[in-house]
N, C-alpha and C. Protein backbone atom coordinates (compact mmCIF):
# COMPACT_ATOMS: atom_id res chain seq x y z
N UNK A 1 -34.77 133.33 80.19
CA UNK A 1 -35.99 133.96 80.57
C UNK A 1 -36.46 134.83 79.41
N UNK A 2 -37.53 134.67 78.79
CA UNK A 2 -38.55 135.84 77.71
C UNK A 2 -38.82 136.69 78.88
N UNK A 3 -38.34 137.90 78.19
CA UNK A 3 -38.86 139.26 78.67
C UNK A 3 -40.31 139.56 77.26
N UNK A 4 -41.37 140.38 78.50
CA UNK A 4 -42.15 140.63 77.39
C UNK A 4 -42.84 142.69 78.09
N UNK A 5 -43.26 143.06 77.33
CA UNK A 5 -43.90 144.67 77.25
C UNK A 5 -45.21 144.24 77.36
N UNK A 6 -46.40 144.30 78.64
CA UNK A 6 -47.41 143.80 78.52
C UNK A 6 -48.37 144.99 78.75
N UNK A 7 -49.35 144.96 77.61
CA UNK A 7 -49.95 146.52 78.04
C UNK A 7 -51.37 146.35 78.25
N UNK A 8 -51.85 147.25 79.32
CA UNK A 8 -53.36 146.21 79.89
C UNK A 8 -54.67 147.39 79.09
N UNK A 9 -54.72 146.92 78.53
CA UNK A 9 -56.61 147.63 77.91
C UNK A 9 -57.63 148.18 78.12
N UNK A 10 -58.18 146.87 78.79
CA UNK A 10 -59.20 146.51 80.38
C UNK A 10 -59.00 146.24 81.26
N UNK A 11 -59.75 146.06 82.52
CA UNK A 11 -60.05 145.71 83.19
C UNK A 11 -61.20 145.38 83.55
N UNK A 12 -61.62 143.59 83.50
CA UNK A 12 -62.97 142.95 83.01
C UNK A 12 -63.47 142.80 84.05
N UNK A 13 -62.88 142.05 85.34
CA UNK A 13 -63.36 141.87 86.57
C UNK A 13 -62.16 140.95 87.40
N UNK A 14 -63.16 140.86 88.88
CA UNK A 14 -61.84 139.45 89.83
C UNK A 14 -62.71 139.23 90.14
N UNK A 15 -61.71 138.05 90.85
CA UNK A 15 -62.54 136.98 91.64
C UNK A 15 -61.48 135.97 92.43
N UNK A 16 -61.84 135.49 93.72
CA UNK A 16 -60.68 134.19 94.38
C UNK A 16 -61.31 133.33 94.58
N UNK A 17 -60.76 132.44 94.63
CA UNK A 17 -61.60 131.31 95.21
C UNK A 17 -60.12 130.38 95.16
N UNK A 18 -60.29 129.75 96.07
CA UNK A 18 -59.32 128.48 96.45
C UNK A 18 -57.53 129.08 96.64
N UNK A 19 -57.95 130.50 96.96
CA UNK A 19 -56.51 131.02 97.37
C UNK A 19 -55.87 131.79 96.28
N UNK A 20 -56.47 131.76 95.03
CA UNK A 20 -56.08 132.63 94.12
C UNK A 20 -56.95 133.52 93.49
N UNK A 21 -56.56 134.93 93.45
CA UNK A 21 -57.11 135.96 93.23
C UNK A 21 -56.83 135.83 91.41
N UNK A 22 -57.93 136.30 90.91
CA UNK A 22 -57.91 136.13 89.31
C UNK A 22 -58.11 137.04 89.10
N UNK A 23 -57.93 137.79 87.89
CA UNK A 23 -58.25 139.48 87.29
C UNK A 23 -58.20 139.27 86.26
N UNK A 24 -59.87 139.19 84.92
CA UNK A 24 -59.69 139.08 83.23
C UNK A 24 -59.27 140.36 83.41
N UNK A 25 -58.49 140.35 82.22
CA UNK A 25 -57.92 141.98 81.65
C UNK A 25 -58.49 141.40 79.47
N UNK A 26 -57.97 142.67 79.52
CA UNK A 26 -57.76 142.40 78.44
C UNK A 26 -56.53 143.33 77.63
N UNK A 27 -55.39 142.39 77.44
CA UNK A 27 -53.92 142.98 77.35
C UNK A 27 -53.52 143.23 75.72
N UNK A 28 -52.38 143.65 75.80
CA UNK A 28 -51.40 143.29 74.39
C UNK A 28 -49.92 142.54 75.31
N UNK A 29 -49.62 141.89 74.84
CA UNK A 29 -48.12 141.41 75.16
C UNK A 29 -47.84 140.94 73.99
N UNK A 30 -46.07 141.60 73.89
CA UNK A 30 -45.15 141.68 72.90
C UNK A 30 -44.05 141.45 73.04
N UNK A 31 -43.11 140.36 72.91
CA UNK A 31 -41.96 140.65 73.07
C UNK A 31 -41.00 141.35 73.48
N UNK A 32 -40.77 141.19 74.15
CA UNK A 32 -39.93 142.66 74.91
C UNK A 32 -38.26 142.42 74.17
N UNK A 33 -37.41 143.72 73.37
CA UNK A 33 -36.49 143.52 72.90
C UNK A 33 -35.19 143.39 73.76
N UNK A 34 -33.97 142.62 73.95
CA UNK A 34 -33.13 142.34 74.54
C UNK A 34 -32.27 143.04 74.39
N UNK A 35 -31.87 143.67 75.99
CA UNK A 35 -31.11 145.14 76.26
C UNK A 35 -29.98 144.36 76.38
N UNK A 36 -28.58 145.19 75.96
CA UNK A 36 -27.51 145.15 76.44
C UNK A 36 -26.42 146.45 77.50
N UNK A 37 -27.20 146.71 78.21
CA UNK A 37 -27.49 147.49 79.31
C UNK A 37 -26.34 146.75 80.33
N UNK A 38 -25.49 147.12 80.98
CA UNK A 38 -25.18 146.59 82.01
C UNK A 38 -25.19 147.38 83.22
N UNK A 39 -26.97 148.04 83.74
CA UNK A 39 -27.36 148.28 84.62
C UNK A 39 -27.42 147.76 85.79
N UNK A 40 -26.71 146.81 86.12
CA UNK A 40 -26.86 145.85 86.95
C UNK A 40 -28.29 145.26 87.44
N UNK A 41 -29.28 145.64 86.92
CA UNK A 41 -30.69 145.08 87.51
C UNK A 41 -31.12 144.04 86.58
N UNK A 42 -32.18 143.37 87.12
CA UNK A 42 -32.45 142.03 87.04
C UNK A 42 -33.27 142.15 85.56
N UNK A 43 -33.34 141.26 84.76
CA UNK A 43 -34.17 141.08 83.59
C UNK A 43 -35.82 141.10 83.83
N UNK A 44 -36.05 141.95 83.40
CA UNK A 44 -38.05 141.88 83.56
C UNK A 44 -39.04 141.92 82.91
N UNK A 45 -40.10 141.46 82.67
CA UNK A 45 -41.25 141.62 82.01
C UNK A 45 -41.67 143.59 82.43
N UNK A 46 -42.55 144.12 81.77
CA UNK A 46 -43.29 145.20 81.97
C UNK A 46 -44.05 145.25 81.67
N UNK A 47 -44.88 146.17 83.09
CA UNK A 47 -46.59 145.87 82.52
C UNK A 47 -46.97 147.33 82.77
N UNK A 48 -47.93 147.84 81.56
CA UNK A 48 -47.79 149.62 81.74
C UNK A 48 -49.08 149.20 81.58
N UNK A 49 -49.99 150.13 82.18
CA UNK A 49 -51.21 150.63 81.93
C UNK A 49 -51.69 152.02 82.82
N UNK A 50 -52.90 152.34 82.40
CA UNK A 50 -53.26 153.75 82.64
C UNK A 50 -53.61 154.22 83.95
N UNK A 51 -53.78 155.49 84.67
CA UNK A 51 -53.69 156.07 86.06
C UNK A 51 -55.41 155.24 86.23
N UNK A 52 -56.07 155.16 85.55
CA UNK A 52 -57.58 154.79 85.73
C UNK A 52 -57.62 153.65 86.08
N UNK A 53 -57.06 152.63 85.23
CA UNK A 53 -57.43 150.98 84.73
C UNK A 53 -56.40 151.09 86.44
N UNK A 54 -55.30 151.72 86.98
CA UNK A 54 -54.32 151.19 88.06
C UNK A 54 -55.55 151.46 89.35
N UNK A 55 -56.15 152.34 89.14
CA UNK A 55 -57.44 152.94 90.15
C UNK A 55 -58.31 151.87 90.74
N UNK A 56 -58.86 151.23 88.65
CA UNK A 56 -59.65 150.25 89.17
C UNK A 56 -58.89 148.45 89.32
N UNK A 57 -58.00 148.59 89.61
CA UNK A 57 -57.48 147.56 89.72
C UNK A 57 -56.93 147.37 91.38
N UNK A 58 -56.63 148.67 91.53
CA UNK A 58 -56.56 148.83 93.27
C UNK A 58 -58.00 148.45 93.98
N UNK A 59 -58.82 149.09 93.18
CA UNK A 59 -60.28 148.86 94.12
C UNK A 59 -60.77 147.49 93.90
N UNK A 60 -60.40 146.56 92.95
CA UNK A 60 -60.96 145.45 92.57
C UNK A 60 -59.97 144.34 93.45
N UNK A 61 -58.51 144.58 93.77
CA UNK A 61 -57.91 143.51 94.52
C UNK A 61 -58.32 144.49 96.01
N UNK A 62 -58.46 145.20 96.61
CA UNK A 62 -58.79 145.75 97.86
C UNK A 62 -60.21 144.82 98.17
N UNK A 63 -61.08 144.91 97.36
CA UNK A 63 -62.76 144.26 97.63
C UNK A 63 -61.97 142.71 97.76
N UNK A 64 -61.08 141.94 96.75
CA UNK A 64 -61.48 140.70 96.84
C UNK A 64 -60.43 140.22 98.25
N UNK A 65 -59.83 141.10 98.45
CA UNK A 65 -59.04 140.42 99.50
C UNK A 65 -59.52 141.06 100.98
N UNK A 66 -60.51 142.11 101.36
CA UNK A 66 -61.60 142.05 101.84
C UNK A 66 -62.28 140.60 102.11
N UNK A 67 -62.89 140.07 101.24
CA UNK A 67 -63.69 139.01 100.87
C UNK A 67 -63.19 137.77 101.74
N UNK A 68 -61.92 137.95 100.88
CA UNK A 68 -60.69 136.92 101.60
C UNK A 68 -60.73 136.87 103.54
N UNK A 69 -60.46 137.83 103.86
CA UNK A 69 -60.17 138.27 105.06
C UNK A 69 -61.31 137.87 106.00
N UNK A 70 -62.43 138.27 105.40
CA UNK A 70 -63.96 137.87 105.89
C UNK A 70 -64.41 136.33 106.33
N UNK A 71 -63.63 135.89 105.07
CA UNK A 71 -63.88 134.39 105.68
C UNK A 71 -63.27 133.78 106.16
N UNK A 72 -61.78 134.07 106.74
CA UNK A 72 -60.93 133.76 107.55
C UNK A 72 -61.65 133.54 109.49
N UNK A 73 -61.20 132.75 109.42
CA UNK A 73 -62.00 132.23 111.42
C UNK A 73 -60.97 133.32 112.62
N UNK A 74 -61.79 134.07 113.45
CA UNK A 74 -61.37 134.99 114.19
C UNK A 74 -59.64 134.76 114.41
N UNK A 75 -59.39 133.71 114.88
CA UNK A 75 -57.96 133.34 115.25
C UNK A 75 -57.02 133.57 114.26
N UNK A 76 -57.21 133.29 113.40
CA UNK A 76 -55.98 133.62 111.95
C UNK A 76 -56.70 135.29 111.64
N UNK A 77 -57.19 136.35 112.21
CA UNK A 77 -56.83 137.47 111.58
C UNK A 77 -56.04 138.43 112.18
């Protein structure tokens, strides 16, 4: 498994359609360097970005899965 340090910039917009929620960003991802840690936890990617860009990224998957929900037929909600 590549571990990578992914760091987010922007936040361009979303959108779903056909069951998947999409979000342009605009990132850096870098290689993430290989720990010899025997923390017992699992190997991971990381993705850091700022208290703002996390703000608008809450409000942007909240609206689209809204959206989602909306067009769901009374019985499945």
């Amino acid at each position: 498994m590549k571990l990578h340090t992914i760091e987010l910039q922007r936040i361009k917009g979303a959108s779903n359609s056909h069951g998947l929620l999409r979000v342009r960003v605009d990132a850096t991802v870098l290689s993430a360097p290989a720990r010899d840690d025997d923390s017992g936890a699992a190997p991971s990617s990381t993705l850091s970005f700022t208290v703002e860009d996390a703000r608008v990224l809450q409000l942007l998957l909240k609206a689209q899965l809204a959206e989602v929900d909306a067009r769901k037929a009374r019985s499945q909600r």
